[in-house]
C-alpha atoms as a PDB file:
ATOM      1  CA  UNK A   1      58.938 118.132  56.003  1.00  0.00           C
ATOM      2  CA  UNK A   2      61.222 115.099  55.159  1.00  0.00           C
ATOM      3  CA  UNK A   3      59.499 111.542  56.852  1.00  0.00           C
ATOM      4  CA  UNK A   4      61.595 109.014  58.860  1.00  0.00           C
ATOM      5  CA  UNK A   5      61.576 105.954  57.040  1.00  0.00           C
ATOM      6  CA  UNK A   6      61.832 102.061  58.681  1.00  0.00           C
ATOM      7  CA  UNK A   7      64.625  99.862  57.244  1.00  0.00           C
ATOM      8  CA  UNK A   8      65.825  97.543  58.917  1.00  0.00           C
ATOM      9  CA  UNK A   9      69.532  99.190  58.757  1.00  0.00           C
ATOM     10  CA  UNK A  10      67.717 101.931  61.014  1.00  0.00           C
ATOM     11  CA  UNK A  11      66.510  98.965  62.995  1.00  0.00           C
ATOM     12  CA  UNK A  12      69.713  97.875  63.472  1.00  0.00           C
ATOM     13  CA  UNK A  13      71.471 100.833  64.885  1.00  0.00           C
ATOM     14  CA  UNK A  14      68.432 101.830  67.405  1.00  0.00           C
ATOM     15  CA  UNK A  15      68.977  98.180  68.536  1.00  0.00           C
ATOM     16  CA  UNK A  16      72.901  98.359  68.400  1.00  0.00           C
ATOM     17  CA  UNK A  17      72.904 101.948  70.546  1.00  0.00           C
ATOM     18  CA  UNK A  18      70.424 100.433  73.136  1.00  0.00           C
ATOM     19  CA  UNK A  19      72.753  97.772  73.580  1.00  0.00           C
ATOM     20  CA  UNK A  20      76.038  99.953  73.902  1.00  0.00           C
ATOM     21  CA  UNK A  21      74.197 102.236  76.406  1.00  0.00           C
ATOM     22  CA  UNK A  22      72.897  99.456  78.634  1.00  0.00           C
ATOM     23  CA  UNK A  23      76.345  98.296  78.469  1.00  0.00           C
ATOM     24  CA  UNK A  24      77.985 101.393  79.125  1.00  0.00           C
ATOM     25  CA  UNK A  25      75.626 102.142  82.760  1.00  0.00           C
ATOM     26  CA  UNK A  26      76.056  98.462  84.096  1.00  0.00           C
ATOM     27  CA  UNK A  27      80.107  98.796  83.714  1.00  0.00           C
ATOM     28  CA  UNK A  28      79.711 102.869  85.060  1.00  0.00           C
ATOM     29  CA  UNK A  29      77.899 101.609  88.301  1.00  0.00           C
ATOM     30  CA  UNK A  30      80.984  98.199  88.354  1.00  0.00           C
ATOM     31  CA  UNK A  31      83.340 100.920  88.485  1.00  0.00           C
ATOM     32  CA  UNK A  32      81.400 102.964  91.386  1.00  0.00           C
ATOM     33  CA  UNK A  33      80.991 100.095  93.241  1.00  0.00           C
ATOM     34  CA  UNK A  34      84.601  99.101  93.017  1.00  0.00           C
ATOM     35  CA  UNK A  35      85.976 102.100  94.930  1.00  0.00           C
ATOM     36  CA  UNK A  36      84.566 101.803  98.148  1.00  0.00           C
ATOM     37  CA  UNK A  37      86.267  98.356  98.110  1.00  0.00           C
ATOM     38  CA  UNK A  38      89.553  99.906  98.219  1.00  0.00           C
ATOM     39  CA  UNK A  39      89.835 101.705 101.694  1.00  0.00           C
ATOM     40  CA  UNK A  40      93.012 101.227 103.842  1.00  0.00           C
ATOM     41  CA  UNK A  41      93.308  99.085 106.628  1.00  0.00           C
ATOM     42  CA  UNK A  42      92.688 100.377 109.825  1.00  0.00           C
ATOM     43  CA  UNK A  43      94.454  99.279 113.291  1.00  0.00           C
ATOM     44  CA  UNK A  44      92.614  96.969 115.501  1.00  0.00           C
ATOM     45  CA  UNK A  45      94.766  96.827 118.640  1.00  0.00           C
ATOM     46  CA  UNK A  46      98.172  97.615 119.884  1.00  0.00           C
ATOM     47  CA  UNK A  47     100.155  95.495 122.650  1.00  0.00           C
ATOM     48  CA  UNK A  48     101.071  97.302 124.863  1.00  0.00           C
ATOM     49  CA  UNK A  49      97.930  99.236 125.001  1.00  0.00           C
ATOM     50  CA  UNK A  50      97.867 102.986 124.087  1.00  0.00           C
ATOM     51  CA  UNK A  51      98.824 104.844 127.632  1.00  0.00           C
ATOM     52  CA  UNK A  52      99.191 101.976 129.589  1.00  0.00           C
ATOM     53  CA  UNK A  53     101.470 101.135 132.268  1.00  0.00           C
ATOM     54  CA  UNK A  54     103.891  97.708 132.766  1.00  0.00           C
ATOM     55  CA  UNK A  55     106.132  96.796 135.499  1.00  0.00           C
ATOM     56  CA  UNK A  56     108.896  97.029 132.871  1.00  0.00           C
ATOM     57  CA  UNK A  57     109.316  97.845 129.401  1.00  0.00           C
ATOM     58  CA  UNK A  58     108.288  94.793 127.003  1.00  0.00           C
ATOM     59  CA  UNK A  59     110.326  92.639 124.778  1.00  0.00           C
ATOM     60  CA  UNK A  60     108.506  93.204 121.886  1.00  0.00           C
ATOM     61  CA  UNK A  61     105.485  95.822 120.759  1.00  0.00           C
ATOM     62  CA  UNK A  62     102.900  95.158 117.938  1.00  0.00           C
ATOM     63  CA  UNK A  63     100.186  96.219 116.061  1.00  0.00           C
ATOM     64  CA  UNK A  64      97.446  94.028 114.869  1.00  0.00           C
ATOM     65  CA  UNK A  65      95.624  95.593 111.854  1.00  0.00           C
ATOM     66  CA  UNK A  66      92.039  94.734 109.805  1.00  0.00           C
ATOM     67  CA  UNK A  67      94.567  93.115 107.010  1.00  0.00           C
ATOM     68  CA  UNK A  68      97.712  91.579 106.091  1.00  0.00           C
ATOM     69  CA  UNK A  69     100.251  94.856 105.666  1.00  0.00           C
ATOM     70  CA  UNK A  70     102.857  94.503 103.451  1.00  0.00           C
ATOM     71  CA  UNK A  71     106.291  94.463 104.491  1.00  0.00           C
ATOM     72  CA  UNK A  72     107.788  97.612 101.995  1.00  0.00           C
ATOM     73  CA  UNK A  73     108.660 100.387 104.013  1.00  0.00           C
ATOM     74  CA  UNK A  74     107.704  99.325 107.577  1.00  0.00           C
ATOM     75  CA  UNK A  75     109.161 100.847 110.359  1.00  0.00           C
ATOM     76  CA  UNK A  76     108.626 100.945 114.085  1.00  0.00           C
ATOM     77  CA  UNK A  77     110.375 103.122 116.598  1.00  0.00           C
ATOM     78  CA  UNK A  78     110.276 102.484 120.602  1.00  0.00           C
ATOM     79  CA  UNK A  79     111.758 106.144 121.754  1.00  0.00           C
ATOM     80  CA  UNK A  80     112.292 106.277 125.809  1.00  0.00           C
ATOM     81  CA  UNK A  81     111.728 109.717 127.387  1.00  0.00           C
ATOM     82  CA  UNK A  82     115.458 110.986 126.188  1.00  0.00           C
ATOM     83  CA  UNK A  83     115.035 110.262 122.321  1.00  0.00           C
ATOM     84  CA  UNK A  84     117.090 106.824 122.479  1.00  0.00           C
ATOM     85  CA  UNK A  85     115.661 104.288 119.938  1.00  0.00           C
ATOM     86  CA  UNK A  86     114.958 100.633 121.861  1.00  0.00           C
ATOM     87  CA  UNK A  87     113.791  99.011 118.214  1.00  0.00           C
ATOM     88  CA  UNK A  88     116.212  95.879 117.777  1.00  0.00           C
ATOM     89  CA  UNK A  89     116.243  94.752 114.498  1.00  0.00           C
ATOM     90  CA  UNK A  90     113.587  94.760 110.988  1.00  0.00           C
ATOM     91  CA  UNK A  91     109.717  94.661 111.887  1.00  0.00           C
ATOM     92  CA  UNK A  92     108.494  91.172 111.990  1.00  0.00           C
ATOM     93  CA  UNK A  93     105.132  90.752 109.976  1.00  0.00           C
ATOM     94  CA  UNK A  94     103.161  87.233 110.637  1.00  0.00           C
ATOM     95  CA  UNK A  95      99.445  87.528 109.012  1.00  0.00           C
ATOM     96  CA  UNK A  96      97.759  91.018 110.212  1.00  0.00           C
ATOM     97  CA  UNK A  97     100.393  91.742 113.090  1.00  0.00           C
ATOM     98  CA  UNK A  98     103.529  93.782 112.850  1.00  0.00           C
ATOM     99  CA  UNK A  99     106.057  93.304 115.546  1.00  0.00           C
ATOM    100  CA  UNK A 100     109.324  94.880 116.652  1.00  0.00           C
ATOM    101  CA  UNK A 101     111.345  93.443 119.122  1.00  0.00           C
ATOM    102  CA  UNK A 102     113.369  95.854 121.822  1.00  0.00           C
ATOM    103  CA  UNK A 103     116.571  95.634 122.920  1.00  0.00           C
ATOM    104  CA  UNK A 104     117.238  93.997 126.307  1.00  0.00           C
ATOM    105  CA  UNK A 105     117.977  96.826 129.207  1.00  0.00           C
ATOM    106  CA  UNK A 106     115.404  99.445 128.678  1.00  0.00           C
ATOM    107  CA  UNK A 107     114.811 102.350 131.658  1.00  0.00           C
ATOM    108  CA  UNK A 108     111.794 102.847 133.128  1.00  0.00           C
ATOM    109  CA  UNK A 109     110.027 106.045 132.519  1.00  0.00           C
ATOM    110  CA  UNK A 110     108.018 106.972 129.125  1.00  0.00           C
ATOM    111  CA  UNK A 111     107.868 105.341 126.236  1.00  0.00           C
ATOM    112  CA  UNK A 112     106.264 106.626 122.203  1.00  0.00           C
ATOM    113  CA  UNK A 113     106.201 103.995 119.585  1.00  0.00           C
ATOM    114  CA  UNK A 114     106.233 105.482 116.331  1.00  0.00           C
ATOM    115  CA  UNK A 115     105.058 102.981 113.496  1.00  0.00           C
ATOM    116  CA  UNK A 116     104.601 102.972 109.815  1.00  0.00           C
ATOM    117  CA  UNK A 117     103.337 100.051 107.831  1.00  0.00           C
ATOM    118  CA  UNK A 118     102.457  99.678 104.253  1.00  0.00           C
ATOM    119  CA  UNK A 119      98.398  98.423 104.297  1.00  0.00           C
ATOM    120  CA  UNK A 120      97.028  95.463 101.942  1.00  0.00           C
ATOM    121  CA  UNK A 121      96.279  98.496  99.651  1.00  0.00           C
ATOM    122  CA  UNK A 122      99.937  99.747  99.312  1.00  0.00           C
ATOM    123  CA  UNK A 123      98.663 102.538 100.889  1.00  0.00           C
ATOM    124  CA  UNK A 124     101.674 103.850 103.612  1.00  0.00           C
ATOM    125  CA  UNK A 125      99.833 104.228 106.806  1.00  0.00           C
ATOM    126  CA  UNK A 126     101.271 105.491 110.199  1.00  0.00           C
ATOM    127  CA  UNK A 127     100.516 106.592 113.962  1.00  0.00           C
ATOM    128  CA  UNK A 128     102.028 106.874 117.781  1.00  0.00           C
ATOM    129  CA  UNK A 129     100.911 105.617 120.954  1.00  0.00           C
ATOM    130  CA  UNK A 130     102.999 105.270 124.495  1.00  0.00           C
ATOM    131  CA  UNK A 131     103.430 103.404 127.279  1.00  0.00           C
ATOM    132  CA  UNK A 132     104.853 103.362 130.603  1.00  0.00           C
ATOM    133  CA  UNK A 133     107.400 100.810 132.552  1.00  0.00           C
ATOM    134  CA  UNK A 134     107.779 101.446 136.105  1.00  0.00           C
ATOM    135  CA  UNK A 135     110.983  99.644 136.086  1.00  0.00           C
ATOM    136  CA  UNK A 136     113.990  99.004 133.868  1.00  0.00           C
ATOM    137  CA  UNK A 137     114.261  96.022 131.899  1.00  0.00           C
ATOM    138  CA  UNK A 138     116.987  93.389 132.886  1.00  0.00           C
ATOM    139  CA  UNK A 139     120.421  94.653 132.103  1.00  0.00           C
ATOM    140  CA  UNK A 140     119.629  98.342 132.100  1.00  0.00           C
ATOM    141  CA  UNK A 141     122.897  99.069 133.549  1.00  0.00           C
ATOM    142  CA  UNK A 142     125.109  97.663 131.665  1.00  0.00           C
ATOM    143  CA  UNK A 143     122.997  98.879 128.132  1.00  0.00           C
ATOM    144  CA  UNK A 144     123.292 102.139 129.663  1.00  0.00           C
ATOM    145  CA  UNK A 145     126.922 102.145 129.703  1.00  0.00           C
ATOM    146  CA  UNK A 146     127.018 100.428 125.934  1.00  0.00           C
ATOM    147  CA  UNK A 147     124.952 103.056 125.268  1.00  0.00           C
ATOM    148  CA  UNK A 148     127.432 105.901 125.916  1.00  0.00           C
ATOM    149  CA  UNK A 149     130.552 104.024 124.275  1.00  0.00           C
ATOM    150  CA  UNK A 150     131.629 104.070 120.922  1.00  0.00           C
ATOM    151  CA  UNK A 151     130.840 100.838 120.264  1.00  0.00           C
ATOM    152  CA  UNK A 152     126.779 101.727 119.823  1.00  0.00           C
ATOM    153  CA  UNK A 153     125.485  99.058 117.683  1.00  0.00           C
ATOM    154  CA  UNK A 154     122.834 101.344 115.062  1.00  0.00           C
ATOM    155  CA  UNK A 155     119.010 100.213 115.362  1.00  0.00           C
ATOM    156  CA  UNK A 156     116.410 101.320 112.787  1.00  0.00           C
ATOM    157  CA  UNK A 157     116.505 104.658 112.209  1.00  0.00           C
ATOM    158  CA  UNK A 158     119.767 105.491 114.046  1.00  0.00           C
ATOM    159  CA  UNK A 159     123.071 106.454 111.131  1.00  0.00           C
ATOM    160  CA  UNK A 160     126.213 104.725 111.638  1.00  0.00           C
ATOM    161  CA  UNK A 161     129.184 107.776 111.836  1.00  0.00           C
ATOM    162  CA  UNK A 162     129.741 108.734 108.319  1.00  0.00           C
ATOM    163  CA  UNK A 163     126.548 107.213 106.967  1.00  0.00           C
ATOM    164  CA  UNK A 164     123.569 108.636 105.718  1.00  0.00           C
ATOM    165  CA  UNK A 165     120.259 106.076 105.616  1.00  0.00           C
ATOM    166  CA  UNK A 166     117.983 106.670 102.649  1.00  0.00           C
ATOM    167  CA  UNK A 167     114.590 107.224 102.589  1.00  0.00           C
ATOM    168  CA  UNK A 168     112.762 104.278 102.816  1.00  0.00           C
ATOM    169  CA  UNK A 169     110.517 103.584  99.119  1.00  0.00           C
ATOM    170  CA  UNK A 170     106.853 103.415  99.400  1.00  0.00           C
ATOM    171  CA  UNK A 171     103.794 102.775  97.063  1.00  0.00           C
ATOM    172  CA  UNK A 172     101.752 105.464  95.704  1.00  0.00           C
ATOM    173  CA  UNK A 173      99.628 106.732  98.156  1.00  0.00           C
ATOM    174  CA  UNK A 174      96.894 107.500  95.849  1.00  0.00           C
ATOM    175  CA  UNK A 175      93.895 105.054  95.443  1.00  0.00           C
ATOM    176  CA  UNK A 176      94.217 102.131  93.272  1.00  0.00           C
ATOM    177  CA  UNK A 177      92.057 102.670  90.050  1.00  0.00           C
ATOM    178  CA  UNK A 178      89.958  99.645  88.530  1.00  0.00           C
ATOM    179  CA  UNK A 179      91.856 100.357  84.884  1.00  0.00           C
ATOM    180  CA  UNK A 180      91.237  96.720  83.791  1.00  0.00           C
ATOM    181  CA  UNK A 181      87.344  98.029  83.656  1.00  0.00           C
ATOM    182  CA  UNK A 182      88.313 101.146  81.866  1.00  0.00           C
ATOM    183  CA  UNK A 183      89.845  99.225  79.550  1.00  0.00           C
ATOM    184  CA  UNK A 184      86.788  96.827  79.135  1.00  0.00           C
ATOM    185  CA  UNK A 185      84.524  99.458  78.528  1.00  0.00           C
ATOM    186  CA  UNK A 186      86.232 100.700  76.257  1.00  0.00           C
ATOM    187  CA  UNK A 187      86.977  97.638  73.850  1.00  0.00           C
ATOM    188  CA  UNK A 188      83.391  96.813  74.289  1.00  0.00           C
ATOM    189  CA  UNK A 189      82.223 100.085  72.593  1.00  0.00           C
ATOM    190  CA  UNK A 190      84.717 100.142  70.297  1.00  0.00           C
ATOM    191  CA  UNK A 191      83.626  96.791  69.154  1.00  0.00           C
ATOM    192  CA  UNK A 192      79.540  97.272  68.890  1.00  0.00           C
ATOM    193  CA  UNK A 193      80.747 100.580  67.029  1.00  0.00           C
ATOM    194  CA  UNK A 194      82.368  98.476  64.200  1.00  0.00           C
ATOM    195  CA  UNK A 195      79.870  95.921  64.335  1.00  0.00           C
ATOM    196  CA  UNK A 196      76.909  98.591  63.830  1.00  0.00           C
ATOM    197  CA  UNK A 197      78.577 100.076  60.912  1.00  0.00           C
ATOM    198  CA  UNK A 198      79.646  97.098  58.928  1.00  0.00           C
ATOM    199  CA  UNK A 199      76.101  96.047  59.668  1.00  0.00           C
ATOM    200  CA  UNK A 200      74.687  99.339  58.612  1.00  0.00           C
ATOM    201  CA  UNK A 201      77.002  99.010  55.492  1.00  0.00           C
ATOM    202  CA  UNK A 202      75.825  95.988  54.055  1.00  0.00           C
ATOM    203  CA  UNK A 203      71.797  96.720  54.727  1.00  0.00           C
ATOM    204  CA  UNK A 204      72.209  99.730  52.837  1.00  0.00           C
ATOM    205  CA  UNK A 205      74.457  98.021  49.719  1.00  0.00           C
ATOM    206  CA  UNK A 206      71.614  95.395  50.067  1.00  0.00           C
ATOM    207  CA  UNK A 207      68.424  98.029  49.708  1.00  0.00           C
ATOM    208  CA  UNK A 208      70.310  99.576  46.817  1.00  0.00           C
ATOM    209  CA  UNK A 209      70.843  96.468  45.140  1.00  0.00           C
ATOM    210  CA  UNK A 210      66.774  95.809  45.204  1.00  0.00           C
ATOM    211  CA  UNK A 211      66.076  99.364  43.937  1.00  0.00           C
END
């Protein structure tokens, strides 16, 4: 039965392979810990309120999230009850609220706002609420009339004759990965590897240079 015998080569590598496996389960549990981190932002309040009901419709609707959303790909639609799109202009971010403003001379009746931001995360995130306005905003009249002309003016989401929009580019929707960890790790072993066999190298050149 062949015996195990010390050197302090052997010595070396049980000390070397302690070292890369400690290292190894503190970076494993970095990397656990680091995904939780990355959850998407979640909507804190909307003005106007989900389902409630104004005197007239507003100048402006917003959303107020648990972050700063980033301004790729958002998009807010103010629909009234026949499909027509009150959004007037780009969505206006400042800090952790996005804002649309409306065009002057909304009806009353039923409104859904349709909204799409891009989270801290990159992550696209959407969802709908509605209001109601008892009464028609200021210069509903003559809007209505623009309205029906051929002179439309095109909001968000609505083509110009002829024109196609294209879809508007978003961030991966996946989860953002920690690589910069991976790639740690994986320099780290590579370099106690090398270290443990040049070391291993030259105790065993210098035992067979005493015998």
């Amino acid at each position: 039965m062949p015996s195990y015998r010390y050197t302090p080569a052997s010595a070396l590598i049980r000390c070397l392979t302690a070292v890369l496996l400690f290292v190894a389960a503190a970076l494993g549990q970095t990397v656990l810990a680091a995904a939780p981190a990355s959850a998407h932002d979640s909507v804190e309040s909307t003005s106007p309120a989900a389902d409630a009901s104004l005197p007239a419709p507003p100048e402006k609707v917003s959303i107020t999230l648990s972050n700063h959303p980033l301004a790729i790909g958002s998009q807010i639609k103010v629909n009234d009850a026949g499909g027509t799109n009150w959004a007037d202009g780009d969505v206006q971010i400042v800090d952790n609220v996005a804002s649309q403003p409306l065009k002057p001379g909304a009806p009353a009746g039923r409104f859904t706002v349709q909204w799409r931001v891009a989270s801290s995360d990159g992550h696209p995130i959407e969802g709908t609420f509605g209001f109601t306005a008892a009464a028609a905003a200021p210069g509903a009249a003559a809007s209505a009339g623009a309205s029906t002309g051929a002179n439309t003016v095109p909001t968000m989401g609505t083509a110009e004759p002829g024109t196609t929009i294209a879809p508007t580019p978003v961030k991966d929707a996946s989860e953002p990965f920690p690589w910069s960890i991976v790639i740690f790790v994986a320099v780290a072993i590579g370099i106690l590897v090398a270290l443990g066999l040049m070391a291993k190298r030259r105790l065993q050149a210098g035992d067979d240079d005493r015998a």
